[in-house]
Protein backbone atom coordinates (compact mmCIF):
# COMPACT_ATOMS: atom_id res chain seq x y z
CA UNK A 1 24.29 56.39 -22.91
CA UNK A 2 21.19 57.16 -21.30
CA UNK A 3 17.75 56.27 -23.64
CA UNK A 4 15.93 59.99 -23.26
CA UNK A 5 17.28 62.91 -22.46
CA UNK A 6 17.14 66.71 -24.05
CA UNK A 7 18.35 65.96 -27.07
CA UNK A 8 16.43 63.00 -28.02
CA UNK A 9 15.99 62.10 -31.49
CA UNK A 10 17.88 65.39 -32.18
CA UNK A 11 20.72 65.19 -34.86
CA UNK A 12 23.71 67.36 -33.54
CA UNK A 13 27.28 68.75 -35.47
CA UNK A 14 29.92 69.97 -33.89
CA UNK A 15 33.17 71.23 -35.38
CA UNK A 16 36.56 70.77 -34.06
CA UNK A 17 35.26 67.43 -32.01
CA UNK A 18 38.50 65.59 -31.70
CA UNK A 19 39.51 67.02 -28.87
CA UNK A 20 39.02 69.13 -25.64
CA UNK A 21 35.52 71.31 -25.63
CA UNK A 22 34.02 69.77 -29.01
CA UNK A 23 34.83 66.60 -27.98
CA UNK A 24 33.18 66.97 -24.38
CA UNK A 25 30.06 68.55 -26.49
CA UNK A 26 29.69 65.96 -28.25
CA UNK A 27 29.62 63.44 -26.14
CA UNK A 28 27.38 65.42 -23.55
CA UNK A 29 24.73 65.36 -26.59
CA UNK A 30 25.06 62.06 -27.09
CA UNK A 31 24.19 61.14 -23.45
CA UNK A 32 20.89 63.92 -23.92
CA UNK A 33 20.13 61.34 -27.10
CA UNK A 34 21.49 62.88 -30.11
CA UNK A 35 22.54 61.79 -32.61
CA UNK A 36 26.29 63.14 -33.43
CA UNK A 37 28.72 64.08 -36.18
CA UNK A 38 31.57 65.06 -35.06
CA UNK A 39 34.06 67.06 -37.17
CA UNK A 40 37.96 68.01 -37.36
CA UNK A 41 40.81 67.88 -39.27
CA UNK A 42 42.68 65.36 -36.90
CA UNK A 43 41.38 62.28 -38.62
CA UNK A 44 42.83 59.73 -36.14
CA UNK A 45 41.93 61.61 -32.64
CA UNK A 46 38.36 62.25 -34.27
CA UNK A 47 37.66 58.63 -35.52
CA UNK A 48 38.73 57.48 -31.77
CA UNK A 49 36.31 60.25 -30.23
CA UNK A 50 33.47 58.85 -31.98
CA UNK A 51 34.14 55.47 -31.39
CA UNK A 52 33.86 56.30 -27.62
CA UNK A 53 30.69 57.57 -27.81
CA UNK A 54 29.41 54.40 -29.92
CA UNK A 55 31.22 52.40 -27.26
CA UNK A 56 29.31 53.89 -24.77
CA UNK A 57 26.27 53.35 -26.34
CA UNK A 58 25.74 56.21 -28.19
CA UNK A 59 25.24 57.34 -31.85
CA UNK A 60 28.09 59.40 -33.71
CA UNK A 61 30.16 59.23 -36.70
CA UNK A 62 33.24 60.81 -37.80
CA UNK A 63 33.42 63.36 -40.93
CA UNK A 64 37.14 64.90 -41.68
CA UNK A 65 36.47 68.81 -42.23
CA UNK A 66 38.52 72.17 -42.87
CA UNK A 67 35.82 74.06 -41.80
CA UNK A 68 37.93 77.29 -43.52
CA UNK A 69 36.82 75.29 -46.64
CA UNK A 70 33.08 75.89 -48.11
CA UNK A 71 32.98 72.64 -49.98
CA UNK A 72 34.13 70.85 -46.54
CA UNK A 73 31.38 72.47 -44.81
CA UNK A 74 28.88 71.66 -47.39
CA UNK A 75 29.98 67.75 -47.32
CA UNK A 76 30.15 67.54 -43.54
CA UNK A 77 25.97 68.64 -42.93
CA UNK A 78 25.26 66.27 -46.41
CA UNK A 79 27.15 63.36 -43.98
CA UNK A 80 24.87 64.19 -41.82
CA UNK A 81 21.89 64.37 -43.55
CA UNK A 82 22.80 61.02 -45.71
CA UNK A 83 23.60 59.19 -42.04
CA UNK A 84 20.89 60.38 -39.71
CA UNK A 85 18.40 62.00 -41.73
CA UNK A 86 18.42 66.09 -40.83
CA UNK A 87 20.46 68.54 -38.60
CA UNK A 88 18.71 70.10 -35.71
CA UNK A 89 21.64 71.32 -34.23
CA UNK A 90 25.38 72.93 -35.26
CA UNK A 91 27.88 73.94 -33.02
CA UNK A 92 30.90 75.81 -34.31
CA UNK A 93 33.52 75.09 -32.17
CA UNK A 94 36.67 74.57 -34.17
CA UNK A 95 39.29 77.47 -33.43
CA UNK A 96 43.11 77.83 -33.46
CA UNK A 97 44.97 80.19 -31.63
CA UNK A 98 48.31 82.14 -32.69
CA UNK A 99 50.91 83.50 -29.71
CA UNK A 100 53.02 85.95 -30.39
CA UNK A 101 54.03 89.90 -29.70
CA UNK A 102 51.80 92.40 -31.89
CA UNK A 103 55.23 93.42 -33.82
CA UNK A 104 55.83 89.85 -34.90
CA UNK A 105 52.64 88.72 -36.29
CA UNK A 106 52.72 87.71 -39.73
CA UNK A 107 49.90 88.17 -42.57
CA UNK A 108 49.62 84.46 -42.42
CA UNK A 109 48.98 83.83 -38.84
CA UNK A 110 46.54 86.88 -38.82
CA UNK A 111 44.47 84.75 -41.85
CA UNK A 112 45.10 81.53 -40.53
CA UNK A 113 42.89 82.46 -37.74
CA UNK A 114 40.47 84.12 -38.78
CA UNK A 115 39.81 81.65 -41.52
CA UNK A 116 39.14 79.33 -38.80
CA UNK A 117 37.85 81.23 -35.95
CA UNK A 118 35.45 83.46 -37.42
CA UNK A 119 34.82 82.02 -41.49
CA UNK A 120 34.83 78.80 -39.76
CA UNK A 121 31.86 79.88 -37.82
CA UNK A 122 30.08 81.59 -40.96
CA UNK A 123 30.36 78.65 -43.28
CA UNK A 124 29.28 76.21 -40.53
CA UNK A 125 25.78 78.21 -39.35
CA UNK A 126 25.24 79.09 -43.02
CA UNK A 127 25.64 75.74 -44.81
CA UNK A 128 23.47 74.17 -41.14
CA UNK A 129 21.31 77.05 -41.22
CA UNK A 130 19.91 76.16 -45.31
CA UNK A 131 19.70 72.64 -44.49
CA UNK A 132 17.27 73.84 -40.80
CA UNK A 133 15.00 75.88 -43.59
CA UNK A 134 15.41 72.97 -45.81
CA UNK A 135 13.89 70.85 -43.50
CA UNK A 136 11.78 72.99 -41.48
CA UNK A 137 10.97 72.83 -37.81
CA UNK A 138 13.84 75.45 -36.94
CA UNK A 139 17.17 74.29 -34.97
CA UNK A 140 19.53 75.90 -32.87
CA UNK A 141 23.43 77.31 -33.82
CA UNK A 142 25.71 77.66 -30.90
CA UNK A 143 28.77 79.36 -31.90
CA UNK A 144 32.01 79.22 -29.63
CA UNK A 145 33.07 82.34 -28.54
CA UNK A 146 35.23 83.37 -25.42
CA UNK A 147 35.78 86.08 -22.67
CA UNK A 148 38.94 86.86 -25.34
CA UNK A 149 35.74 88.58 -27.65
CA UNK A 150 35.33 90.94 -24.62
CA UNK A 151 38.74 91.41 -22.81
CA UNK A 152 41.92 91.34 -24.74
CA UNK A 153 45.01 89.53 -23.98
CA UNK A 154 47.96 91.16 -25.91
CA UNK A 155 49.93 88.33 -27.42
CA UNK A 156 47.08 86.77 -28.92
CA UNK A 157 45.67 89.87 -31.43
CA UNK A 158 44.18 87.66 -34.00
CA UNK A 159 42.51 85.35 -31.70
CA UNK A 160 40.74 88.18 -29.62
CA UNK A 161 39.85 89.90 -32.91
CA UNK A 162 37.90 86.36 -34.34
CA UNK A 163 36.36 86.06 -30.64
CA UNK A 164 35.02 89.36 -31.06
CA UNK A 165 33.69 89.18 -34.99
CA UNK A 166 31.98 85.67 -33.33
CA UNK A 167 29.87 87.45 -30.88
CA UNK A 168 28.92 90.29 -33.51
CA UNK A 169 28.12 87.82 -36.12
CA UNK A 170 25.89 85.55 -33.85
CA UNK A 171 24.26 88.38 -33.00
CA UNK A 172 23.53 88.92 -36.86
CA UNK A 173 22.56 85.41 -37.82
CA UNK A 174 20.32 85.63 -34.98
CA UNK A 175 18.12 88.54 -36.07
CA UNK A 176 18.21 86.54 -39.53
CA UNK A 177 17.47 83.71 -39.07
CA UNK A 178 14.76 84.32 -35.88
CA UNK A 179 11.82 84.54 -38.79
CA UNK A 180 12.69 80.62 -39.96
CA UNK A 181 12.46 79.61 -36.40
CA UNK A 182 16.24 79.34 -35.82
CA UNK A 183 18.26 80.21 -32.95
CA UNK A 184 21.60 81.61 -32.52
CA UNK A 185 23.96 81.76 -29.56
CA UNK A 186 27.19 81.37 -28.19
CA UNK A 187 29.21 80.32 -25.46
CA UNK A 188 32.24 82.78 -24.58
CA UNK A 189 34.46 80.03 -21.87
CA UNK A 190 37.12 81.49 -19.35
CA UNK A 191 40.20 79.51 -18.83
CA UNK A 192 39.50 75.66 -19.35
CA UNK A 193 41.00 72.47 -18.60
CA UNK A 194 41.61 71.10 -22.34
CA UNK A 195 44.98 69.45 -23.32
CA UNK A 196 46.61 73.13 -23.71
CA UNK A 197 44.67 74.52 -20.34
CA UNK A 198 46.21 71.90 -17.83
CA UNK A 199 49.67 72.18 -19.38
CA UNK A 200 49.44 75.96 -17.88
CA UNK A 201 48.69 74.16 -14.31
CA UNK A 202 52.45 72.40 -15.28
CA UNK A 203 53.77 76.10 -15.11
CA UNK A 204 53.60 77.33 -11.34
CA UNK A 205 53.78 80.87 -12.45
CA UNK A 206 51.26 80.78 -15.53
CA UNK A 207 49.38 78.46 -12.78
CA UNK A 208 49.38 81.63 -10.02
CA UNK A 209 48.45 84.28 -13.26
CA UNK A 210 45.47 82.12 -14.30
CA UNK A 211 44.09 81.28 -10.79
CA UNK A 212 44.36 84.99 -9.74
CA UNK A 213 42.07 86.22 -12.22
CA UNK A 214 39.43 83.45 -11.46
CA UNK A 215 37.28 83.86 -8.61
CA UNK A 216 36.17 80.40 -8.30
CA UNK A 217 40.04 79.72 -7.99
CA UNK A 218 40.21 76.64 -10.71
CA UNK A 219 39.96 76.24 -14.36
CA UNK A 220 36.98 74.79 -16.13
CA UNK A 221 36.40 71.47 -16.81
CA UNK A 222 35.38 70.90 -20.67
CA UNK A 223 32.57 69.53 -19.75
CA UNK A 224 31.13 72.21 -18.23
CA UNK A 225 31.31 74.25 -21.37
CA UNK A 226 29.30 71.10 -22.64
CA UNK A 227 26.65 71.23 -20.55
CA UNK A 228 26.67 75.07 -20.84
CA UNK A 229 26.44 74.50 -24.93
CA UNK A 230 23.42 71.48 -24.34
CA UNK A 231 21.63 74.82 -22.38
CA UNK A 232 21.65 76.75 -25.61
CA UNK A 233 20.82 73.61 -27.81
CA UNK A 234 18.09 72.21 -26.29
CA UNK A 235 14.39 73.76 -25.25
CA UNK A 236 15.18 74.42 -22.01
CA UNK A 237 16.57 78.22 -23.93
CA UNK A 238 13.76 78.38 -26.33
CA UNK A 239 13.47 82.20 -25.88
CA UNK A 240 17.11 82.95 -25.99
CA UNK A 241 18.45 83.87 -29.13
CA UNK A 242 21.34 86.72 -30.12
CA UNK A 243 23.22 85.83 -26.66
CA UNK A 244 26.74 85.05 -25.56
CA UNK A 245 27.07 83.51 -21.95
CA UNK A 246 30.05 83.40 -20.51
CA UNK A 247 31.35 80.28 -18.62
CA UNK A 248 34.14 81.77 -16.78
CA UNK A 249 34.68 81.52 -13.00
CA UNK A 250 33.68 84.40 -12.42
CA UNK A 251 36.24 85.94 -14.56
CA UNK A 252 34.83 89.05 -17.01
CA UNK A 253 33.20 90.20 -13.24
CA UNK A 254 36.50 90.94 -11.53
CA UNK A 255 38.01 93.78 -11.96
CA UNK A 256 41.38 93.23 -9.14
CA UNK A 257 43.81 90.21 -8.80
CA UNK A 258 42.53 87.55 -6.67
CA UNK A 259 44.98 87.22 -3.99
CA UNK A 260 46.51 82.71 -4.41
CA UNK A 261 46.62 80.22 -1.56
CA UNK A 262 50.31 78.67 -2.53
């Protein structure tokens, strides 16, 4: 890990940082200097992501977290706190996503995602938000949206419902939380190259459906969202507060089918 960088002497969480985007957060931070916890449910992949980073040089520790459940929440910015001192920064990444027709969706995947998706993102900026006041000096919440809060894919209701709550509520926690010095945005990504993204490049069809609605013609590369998500962290956005940007190839822009080299 480099020895300065944006983040230096920073202290960082993100949520759902076993795997895909969080984890590629997480360990762009750590390269900018921050210090990292790194939270999830998946115990095993999460311990392994923060050994990585520690590997590499870097600072980060592992705290299992249901971030649907307050007392989780509460414990996972005290970890941080107890190990490093303070929070500066809180993303809340950690989403799950439900597929299935409108007609078939059950009460329970409907909650299930939203407890996650959008409470998720409440309990995280809230219980990182008291501890920034706590503390003073201000901080920065970046919230994980997605071009789902703005365009609507059918099979995934609940999902594009949370998306859309995220955007509104950063939007609010923002405006009230500008007078203690701390911002609020979020990052809405396109179609990226996680674990779940490249298995749709395994599909030639779902390959030909994503790639014609992306004008840069790939997916996204989790990192990308990282460095995208270290832009809203970091000074270099120090007047931008209430925002989503969307990292997307181009995709919320188009408005006809790109035509597919084969």
């Amino acid at each position: 890990m480099a020895s300065a960088g944006r983040l230096q002497d920073r202290v960082a969480v993100v949520t759902g940082a076993a795997r895909g985007i969080g984890k590629a957060v997480a360990e762009v931070f750590a390269r900018e200097g921050a210090s990292v916890v790194l939270a999830d449910v998946e115990r095993e992949a999460g311990e392994a992501a923060a050994e990585t980073i520690v590997a590499a040089g870097g600072a980060a520790r592992f705290v299992a977290c249901d971030v649907g459940e307050k007392g989780q929440v509460d414990d996972m910015v005290a970890a941080a706190v107890e190990a490093y001192g303070r929070v500066d920064v809180a993303v809340a990444n950690a989403g799950i996503v439900v597929a299935k027709d409108f007609l078939e969706l059950d009460e329970a995947d409907w909650d299930r995602t939203l407890r996650v998706n959008l409470k998720g993102v409440f309990l995280t900026g809230q219980a990182a938000a008291r501890q920034m006041v706590a503390q003073g000096g201000g901080g920065s919440i970046v919230n994980m949206s997605s071009i789902n809060g703005v365009v609507a894919i059918p099979t995934i209701a609940p999902y594009v419902a949370s998306k859309g709550g995220v955007n509104q509520l950063t939007k609010a926690m923002a405006l009230s939380l500008a007078p203690h010095g701390i911002r609020v945005n979020a990052v809405g990504p396109g179609t990226i190259a996680t674990e779940m993204g490249r298995a749709v490049l395994n599909d030639p069809e779902k390959r030909r459906f994503a790639l014609a609605r992306t004008p840069l013609g790939r997916l996204g590369e989790p990192d990308e969202i990282g460095r995208a998500v270290l832009f809203l962290a970091g000074a270099d956005s120090s007047y931008m507060t209430g925002q989503t940007i969307y990292v997307d190839g181009g995709r919320l822009a188009l408005n006809y089918t790109m035509p597919v080299k084969d």
